[in-house]
C-alpha atoms as a PDB file:
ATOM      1  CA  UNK A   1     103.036  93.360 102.005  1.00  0.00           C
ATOM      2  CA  UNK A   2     104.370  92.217 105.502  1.00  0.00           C
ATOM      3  CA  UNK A   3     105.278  90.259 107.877  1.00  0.00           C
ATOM      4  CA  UNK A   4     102.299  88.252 108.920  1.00  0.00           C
ATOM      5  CA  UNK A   5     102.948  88.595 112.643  1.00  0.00           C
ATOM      6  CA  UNK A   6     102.875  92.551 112.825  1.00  0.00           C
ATOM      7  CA  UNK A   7      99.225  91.909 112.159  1.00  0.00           C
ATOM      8  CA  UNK A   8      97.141  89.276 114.174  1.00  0.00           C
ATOM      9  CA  UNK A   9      93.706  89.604 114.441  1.00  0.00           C
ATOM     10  CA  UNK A  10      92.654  90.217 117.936  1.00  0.00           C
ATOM     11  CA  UNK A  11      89.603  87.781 118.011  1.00  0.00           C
ATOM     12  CA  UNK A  12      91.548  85.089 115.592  1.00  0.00           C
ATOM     13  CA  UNK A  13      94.396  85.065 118.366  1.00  0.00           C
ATOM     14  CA  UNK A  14      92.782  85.182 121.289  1.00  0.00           C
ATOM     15  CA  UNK A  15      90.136  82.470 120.545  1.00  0.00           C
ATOM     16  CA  UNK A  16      92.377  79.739 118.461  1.00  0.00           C
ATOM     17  CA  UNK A  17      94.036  77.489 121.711  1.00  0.00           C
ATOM     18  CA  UNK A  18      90.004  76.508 122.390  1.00  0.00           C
ATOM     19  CA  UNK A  19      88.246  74.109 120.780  1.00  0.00           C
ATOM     20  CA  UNK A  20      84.744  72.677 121.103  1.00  0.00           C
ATOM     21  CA  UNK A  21      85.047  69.265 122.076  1.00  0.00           C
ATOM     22  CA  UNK A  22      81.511  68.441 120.138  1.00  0.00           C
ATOM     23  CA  UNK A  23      81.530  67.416 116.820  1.00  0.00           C
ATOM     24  CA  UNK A  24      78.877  70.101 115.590  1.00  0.00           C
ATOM     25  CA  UNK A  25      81.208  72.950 117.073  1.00  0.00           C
ATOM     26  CA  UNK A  26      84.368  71.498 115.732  1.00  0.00           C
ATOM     27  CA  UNK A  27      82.880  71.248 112.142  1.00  0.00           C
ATOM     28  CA  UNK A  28      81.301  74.577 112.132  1.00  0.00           C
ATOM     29  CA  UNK A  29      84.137  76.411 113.307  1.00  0.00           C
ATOM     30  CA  UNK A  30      86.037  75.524 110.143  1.00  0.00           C
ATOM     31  CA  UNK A  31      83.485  76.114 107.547  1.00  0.00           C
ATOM     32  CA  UNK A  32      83.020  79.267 108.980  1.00  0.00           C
ATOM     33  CA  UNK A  33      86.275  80.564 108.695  1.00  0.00           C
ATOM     34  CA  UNK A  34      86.984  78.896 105.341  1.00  0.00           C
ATOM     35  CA  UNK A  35      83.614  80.871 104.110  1.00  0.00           C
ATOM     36  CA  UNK A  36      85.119  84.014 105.249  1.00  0.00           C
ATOM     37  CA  UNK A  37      88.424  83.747 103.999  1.00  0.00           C
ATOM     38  CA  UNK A  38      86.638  83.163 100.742  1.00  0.00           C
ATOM     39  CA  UNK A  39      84.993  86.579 101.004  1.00  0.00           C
ATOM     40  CA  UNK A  40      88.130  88.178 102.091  1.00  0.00           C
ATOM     41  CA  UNK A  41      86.559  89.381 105.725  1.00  0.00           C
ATOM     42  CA  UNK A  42      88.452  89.839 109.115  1.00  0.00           C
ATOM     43  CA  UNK A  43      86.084  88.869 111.777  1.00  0.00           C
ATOM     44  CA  UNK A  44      85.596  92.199 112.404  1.00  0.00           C
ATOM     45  CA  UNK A  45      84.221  92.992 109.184  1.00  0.00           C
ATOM     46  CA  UNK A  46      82.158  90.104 109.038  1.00  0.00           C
ATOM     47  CA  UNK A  47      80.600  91.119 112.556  1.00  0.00           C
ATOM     48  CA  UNK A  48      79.415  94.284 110.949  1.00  0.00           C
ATOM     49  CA  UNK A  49      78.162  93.259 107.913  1.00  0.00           C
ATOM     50  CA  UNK A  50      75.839  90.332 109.950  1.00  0.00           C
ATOM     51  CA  UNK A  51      75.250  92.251 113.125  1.00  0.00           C
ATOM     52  CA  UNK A  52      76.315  89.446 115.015  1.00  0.00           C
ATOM     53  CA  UNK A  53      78.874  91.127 117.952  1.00  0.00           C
ATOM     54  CA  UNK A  54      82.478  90.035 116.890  1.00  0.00           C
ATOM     55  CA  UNK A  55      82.897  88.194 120.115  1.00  0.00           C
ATOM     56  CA  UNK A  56      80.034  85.549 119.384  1.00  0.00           C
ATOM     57  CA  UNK A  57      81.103  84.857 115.900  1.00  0.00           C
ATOM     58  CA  UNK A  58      84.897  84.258 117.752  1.00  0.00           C
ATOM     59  CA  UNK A  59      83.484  81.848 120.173  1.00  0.00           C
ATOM     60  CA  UNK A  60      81.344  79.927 117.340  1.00  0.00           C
ATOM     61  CA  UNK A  61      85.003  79.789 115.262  1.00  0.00           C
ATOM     62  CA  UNK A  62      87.153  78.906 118.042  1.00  0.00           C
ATOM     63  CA  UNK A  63      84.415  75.914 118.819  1.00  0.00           C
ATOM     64  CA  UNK A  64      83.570  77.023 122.042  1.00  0.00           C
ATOM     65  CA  UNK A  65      79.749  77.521 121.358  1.00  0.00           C
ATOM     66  CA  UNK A  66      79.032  74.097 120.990  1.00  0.00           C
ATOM     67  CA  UNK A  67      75.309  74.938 120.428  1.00  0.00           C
ATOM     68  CA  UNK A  68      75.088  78.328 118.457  1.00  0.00           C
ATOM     69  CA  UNK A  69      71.705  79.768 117.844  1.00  0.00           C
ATOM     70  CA  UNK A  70      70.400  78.819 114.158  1.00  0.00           C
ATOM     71  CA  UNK A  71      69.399  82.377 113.481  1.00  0.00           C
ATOM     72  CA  UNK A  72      72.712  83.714 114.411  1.00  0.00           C
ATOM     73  CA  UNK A  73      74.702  81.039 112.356  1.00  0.00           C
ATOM     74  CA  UNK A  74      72.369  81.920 109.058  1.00  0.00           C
ATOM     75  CA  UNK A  75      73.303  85.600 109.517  1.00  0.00           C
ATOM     76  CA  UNK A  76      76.752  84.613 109.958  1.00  0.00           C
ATOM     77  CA  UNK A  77      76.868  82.714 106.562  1.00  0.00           C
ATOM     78  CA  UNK A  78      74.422  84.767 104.253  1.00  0.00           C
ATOM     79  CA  UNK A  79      77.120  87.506 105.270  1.00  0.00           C
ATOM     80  CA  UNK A  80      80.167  85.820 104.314  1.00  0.00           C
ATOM     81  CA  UNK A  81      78.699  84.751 100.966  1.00  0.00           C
ATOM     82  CA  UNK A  82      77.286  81.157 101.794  1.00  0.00           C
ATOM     83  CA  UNK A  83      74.026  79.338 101.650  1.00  0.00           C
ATOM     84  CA  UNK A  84      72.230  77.520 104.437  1.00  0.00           C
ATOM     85  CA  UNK A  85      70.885  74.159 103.727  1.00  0.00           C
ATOM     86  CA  UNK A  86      69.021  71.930 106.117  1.00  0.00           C
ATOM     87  CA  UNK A  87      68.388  67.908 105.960  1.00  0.00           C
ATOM     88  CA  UNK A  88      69.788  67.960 101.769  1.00  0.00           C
ATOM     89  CA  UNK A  89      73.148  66.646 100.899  1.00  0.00           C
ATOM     90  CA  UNK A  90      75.501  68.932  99.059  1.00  0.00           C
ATOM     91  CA  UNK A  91      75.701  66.904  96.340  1.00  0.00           C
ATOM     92  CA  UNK A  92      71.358  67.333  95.682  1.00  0.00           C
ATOM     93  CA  UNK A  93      71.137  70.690  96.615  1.00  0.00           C
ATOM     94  CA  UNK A  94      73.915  71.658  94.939  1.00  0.00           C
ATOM     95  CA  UNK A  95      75.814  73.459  97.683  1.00  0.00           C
ATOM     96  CA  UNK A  96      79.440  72.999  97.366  1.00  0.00           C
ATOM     97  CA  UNK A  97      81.818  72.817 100.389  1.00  0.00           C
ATOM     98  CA  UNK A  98      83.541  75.372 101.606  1.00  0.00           C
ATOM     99  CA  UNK A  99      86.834  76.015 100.493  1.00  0.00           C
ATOM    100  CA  UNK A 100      89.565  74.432 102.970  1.00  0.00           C
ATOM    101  CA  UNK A 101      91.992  77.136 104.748  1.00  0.00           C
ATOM    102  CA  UNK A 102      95.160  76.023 104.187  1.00  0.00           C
ATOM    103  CA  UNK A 103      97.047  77.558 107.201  1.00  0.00           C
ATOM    104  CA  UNK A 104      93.854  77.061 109.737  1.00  0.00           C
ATOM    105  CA  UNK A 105      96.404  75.292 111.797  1.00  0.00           C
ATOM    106  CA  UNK A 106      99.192  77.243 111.453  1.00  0.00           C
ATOM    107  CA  UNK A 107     100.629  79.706 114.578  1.00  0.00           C
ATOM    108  CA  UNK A 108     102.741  82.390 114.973  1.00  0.00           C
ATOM    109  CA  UNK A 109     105.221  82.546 117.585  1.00  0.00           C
ATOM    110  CA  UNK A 110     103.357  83.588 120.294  1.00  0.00           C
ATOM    111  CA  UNK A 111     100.404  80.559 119.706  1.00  0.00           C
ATOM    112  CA  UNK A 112      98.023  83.080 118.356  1.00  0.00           C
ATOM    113  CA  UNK A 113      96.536  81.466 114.727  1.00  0.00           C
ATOM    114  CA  UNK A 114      97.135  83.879 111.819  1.00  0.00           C
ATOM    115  CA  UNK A 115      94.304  85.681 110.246  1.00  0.00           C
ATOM    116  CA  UNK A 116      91.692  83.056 108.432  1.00  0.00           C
ATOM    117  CA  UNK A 117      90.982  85.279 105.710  1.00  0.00           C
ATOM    118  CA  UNK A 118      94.148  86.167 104.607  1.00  0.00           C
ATOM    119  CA  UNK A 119      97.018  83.817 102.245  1.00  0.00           C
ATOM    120  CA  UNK A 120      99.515  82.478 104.913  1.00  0.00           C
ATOM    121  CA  UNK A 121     102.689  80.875 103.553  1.00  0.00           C
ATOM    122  CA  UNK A 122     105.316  79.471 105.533  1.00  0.00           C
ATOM    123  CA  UNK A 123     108.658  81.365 105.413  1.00  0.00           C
ATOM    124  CA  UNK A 124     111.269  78.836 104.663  1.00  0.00           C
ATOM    125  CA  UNK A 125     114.220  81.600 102.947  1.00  0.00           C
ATOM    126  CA  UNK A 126     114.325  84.794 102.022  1.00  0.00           C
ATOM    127  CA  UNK A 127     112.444  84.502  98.680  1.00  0.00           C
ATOM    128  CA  UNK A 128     109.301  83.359 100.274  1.00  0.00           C
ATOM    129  CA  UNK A 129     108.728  86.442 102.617  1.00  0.00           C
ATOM    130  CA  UNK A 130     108.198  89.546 100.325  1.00  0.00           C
ATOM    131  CA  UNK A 131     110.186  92.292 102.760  1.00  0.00           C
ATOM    132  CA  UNK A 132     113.283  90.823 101.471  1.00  0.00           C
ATOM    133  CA  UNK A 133     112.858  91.205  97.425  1.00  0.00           C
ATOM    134  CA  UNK A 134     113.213  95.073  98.021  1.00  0.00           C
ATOM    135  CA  UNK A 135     116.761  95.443  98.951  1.00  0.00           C
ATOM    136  CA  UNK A 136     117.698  91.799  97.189  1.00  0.00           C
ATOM    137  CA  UNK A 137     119.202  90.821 100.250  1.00  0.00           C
ATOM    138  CA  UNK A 138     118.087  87.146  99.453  1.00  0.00           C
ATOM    139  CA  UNK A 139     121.033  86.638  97.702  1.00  0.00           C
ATOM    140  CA  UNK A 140     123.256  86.836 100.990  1.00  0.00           C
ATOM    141  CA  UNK A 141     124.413  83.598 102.652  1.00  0.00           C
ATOM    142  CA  UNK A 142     122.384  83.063 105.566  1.00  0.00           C
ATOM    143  CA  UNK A 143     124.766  84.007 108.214  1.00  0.00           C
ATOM    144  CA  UNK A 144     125.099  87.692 106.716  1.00  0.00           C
ATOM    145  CA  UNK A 145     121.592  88.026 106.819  1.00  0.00           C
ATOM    146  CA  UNK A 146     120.213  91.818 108.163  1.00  0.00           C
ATOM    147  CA  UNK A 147     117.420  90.434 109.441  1.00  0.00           C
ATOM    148  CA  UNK A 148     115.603  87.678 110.908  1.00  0.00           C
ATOM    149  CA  UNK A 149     113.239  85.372 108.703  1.00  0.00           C
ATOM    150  CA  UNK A 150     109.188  85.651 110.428  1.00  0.00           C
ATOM    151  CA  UNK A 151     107.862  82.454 110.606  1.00  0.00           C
ATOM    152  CA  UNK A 152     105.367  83.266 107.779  1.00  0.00           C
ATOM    153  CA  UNK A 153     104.377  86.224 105.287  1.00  0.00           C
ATOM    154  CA  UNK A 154     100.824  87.091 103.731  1.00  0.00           C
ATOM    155  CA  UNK A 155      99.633  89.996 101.781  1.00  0.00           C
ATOM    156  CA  UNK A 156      97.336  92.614 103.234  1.00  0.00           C
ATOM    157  CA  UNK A 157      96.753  94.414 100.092  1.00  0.00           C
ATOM    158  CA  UNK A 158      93.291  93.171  98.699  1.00  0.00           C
ATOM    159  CA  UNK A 159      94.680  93.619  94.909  1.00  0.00           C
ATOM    160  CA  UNK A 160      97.482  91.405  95.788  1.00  0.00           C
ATOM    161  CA  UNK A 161      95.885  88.883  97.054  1.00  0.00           C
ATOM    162  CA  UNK A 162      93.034  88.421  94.224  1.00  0.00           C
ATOM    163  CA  UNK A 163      96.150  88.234  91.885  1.00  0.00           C
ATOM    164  CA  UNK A 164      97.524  85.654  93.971  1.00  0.00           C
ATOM    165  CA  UNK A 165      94.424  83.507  94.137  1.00  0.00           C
ATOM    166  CA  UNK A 166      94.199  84.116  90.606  1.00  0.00           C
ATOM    167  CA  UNK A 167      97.552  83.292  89.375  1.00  0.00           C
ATOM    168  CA  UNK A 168      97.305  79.806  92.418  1.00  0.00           C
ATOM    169  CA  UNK A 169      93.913  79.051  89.812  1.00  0.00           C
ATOM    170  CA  UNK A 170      95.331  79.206  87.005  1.00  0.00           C
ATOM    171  CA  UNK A 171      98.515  77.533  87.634  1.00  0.00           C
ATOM    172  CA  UNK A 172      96.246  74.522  88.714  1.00  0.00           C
ATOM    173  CA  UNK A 173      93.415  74.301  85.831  1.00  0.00           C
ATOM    174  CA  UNK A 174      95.649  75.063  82.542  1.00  0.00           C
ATOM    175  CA  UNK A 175      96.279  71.952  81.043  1.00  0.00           C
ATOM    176  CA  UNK A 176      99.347  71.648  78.932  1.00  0.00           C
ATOM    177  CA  UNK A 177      98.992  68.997  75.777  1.00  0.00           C
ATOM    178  CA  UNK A 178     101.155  68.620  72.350  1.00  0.00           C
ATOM    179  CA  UNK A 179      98.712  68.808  69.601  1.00  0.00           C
ATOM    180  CA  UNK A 180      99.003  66.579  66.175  1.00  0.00           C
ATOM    181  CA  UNK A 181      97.403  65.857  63.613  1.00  0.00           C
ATOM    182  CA  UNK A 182      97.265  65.212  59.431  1.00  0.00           C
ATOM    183  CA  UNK A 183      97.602  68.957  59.322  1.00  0.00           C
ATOM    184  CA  UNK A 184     101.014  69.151  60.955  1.00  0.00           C
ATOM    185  CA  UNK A 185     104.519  67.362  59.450  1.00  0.00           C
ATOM    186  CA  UNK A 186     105.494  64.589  61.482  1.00  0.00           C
ATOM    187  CA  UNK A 187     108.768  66.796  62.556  1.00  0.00           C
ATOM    188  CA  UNK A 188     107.085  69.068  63.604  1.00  0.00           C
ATOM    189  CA  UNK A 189     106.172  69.513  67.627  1.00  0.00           C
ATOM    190  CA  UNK A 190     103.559  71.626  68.944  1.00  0.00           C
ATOM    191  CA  UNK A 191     102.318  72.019  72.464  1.00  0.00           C
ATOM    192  CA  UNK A 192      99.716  74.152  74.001  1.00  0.00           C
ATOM    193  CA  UNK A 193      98.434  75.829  77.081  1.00  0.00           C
ATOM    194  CA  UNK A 194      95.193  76.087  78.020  1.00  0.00           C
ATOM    195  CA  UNK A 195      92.490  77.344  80.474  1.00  0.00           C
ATOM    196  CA  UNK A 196      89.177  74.720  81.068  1.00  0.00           C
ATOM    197  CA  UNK A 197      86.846  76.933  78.697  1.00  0.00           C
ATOM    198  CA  UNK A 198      89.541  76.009  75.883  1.00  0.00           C
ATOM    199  CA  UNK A 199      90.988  79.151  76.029  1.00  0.00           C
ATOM    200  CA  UNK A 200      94.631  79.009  74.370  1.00  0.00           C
ATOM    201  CA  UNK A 201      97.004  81.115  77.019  1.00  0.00           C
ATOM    202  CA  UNK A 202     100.790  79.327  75.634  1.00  0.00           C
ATOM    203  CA  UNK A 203     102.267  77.951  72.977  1.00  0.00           C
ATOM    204  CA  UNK A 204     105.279  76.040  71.783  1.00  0.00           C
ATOM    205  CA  UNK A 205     106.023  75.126  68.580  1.00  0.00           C
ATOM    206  CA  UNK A 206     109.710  73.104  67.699  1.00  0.00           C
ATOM    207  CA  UNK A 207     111.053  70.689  64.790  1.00  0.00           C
ATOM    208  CA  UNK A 208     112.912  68.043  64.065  1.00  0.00           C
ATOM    209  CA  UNK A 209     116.241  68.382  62.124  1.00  0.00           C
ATOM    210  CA  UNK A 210     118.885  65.957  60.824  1.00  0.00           C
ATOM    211  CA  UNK A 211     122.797  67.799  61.620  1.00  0.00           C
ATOM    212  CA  UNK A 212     124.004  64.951  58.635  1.00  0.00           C
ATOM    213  CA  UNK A 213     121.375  67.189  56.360  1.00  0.00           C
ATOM    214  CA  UNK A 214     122.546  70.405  57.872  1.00  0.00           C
ATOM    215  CA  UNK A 215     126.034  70.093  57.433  1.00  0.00           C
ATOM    216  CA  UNK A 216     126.528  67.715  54.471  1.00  0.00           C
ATOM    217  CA  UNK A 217     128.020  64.806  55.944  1.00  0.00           C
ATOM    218  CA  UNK A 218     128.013  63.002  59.966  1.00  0.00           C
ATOM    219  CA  UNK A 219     130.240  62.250  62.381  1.00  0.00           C
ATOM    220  CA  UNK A 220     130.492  59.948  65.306  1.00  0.00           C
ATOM    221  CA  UNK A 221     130.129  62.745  68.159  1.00  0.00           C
ATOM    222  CA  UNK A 222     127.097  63.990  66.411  1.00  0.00           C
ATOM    223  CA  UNK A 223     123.520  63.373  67.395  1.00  0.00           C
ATOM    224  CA  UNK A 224     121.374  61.623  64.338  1.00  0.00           C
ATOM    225  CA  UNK A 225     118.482  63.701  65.375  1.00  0.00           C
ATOM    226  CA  UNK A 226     118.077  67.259  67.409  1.00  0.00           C
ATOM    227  CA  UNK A 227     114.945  69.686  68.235  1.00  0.00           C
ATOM    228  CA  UNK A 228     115.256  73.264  67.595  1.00  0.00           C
ATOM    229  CA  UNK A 229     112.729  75.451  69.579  1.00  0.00           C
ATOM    230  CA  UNK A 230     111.166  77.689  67.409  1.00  0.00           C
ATOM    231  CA  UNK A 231     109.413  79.416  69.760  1.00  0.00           C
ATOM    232  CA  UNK A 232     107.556  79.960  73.053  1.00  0.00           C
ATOM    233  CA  UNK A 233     104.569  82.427  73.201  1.00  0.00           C
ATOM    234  CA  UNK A 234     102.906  82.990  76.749  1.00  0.00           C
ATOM    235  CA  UNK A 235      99.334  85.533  76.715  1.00  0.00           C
ATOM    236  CA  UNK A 236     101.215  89.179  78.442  1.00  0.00           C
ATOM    237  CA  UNK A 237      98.465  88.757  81.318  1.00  0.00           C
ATOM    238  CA  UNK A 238      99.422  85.197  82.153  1.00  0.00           C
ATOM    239  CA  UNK A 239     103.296  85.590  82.348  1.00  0.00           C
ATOM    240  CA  UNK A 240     105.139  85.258  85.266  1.00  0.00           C
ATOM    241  CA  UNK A 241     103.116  81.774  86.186  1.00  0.00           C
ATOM    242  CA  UNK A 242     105.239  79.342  85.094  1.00  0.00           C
ATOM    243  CA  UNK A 243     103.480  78.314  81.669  1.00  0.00           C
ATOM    244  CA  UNK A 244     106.126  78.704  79.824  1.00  0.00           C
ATOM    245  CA  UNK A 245     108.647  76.552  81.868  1.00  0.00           C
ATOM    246  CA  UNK A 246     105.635  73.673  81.862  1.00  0.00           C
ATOM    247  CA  UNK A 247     105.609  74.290  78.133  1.00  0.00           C
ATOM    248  CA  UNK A 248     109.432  73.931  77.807  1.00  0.00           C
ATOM    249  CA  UNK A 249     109.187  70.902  80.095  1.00  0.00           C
ATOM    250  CA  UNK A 250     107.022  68.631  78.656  1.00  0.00           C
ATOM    251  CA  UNK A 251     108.815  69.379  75.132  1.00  0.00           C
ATOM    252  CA  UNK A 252     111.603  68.281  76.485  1.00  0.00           C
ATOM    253  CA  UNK A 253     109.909  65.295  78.753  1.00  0.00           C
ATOM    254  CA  UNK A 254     108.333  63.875  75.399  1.00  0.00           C
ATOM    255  CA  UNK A 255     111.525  64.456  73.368  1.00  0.00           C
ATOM    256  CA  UNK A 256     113.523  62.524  75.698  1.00  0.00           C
ATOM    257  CA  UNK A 257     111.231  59.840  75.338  1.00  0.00           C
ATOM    258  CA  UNK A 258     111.255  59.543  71.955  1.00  0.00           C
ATOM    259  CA  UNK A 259     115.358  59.261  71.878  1.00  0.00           C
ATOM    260  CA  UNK A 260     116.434  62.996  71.451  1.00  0.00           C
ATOM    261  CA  UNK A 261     118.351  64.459  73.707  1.00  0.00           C
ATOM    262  CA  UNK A 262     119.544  67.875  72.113  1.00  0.00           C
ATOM    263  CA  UNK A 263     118.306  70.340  71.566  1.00  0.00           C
ATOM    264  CA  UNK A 264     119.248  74.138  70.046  1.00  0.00           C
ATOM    265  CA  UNK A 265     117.267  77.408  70.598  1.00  0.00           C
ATOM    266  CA  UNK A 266     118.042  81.472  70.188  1.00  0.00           C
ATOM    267  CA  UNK A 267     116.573  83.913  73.704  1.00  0.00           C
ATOM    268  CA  UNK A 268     117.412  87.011  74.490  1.00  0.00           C
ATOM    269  CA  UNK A 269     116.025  88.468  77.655  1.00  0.00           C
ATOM    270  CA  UNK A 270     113.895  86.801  80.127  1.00  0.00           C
ATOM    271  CA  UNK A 271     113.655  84.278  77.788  1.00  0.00           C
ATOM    272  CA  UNK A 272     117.595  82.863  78.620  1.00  0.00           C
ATOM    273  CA  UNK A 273     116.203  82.288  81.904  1.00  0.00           C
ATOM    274  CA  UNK A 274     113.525  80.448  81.174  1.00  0.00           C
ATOM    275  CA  UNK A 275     115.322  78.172  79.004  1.00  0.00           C
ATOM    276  CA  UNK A 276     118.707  77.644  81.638  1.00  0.00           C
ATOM    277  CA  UNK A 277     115.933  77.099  84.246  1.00  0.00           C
ATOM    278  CA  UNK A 278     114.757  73.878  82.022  1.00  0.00           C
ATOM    279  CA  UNK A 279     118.268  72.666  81.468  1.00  0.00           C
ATOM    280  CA  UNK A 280     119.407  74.255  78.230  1.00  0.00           C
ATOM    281  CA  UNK A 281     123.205  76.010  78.417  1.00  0.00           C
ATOM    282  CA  UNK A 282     124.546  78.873  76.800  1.00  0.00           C
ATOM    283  CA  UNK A 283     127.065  78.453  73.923  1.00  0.00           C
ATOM    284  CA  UNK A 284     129.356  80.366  72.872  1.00  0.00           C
ATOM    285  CA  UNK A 285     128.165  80.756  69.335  1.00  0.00           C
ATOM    286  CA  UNK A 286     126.195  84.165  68.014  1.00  0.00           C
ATOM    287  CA  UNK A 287     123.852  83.834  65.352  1.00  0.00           C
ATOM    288  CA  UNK A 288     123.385  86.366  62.573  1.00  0.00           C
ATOM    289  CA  UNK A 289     120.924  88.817  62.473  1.00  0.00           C
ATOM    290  CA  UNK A 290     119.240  88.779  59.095  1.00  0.00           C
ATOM    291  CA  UNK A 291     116.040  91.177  57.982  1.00  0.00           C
ATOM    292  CA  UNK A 292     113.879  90.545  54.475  1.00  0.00           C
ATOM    293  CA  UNK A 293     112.881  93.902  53.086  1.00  0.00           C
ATOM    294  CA  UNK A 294     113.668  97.429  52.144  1.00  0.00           C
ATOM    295  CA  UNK A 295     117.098  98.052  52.092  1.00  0.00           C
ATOM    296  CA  UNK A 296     116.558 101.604  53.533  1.00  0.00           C
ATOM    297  CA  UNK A 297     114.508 100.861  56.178  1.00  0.00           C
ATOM    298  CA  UNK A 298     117.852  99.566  58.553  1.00  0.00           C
ATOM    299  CA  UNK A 299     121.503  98.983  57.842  1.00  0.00           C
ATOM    300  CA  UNK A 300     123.419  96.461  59.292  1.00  0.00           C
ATOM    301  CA  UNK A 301     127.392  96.762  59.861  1.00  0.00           C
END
């Protein structure tokens, strides 16, 4: 991981001020690029595996071969992964667009554009530019900062950035929905996370309690009704993507909604994050650790 300025691709710089002032140039220039990004291919590599000599497939990006031979273009595409469809709409032939590059505009600061087929993020602080986790130095005030911020980050290891795209899919297809039904109490809350095949990756599960049934008797500063989070279960391999915060959140959306506005829960660990992250507060109250079964097995003091 580094700084996404130490690394420019030659071609990608030198060739992104020019563009085609055709049409057909200026449309093929991106779909090219977006097709290689989705293969993960610098231009170099992409010249190889085509045979088509790196600076022809630079001028056909950068839009200044308005009229690129068709022969070279199909090698071009069938290399990156695409198909080649002539006088059929996407929509018959099947043939879905390519998929957009989100930083196809962006620029370092010298003007050169940043490598297509990478993930380019802009560098707003510290936590958004990986070089800066190491050390922690994030947490610093911005004028005791040891170095300076790069105008954007991306990851050059290939591992890292299949993760990435894989976490960035997720995070946008999992659906989050509370589930009822005759087969659950009516205090009870349950809400689930899943992927479009149905697959359940998170769960929450919560109830309703009464404090004037809890403690025997009510009084004016207490709430009639309260949630108590049960529990908040995320699959290990999809942690760390913010399921369980959208979980928490739309408990406490739909809660809220229904006139509830406390709520109690026991964390440890990570889990005290993710629950002061969604507006919960630490009290200053321990509860009791309790254990059915053999005596001998543990002893508590």
């Amino acid at each position: 991981m580094t700084e996404a300025s130490d690394h420019i691709d030659e071609a990608d710089g030198a060739d992104g001020a020019d563009r085609a002032d055709g049409a057909d140039g200026a449309d093929l220039g991106p779909a090219l690029r977006a097709l290689r990004r989705r293969a993960d291919l610098s231009q170099r590599q992409l010249a190889e595996k085509s045979g088509v000599p790196q600076p022809t497939l630079a001028r056909i990006e950068s839009g200044r071969s308005a009229d690129p031979r068709f022969r070279t273009v199909e090698r071009l595409v069938r290399a990156a992964g695409g198909k080649v469809a002539i006088g059929v709409p996407p929509l018959i032939s099947g043939v879905s667009e390519p998929t957009p590059v989100p930083h196809d505009d962006m620029r370092d600061e010298a003007g050169r554009r940043y490598p297509a087929h990478l993930d380019v993020w802009p560098v707003h602080e510290p936590r958004d530019w990986p070089g800066a986790w190491w050390a922690e130095w994030y947490r610093l005030p911005p004028e005791r900062y040891p170095l300076p911020l790069p105008p954007a980050a991306y990851e050059l290891n290939r591992r890292y950035r299949d993760n990435r795209r894989w976490g960035a899919e997720v995070r946008r297809t999992t659906q989050v929905r509370r589930v009822t039904g005759s087969d659950l109490p009516a205090t009870c809350w349950r809400y689930v996370a899943e992927l479009p095949d149905g697959q359940l990756v998170g769960e929450l599960r919560a109830h309703e309690r009464s404090p004037f049934l809890e403690y025997g008797e009510w009084h004016p500063d207490q709430p009639e009704r309260e949630m108590v989070l049960d529990g908040v279960l995320v699959d290990a391999r999809y942690r760390r993507l913010g399921l369980g915060r959208r979980l928490v959140t739309a408990l406490v959306t739909e809660m809220r909604e229904a006139g509830i506005d406390d709520a109690a829960a026991i964390a440890e660990g990570s889990g005290i994050d993710l629950l002061r992250a969604c507006g919960f507060e630490i009290e200053a109250r321990r509860p009791a650790a309790l254990r059915l079964g053999h005596r001998g097995k543990r002893c508590f003091s």
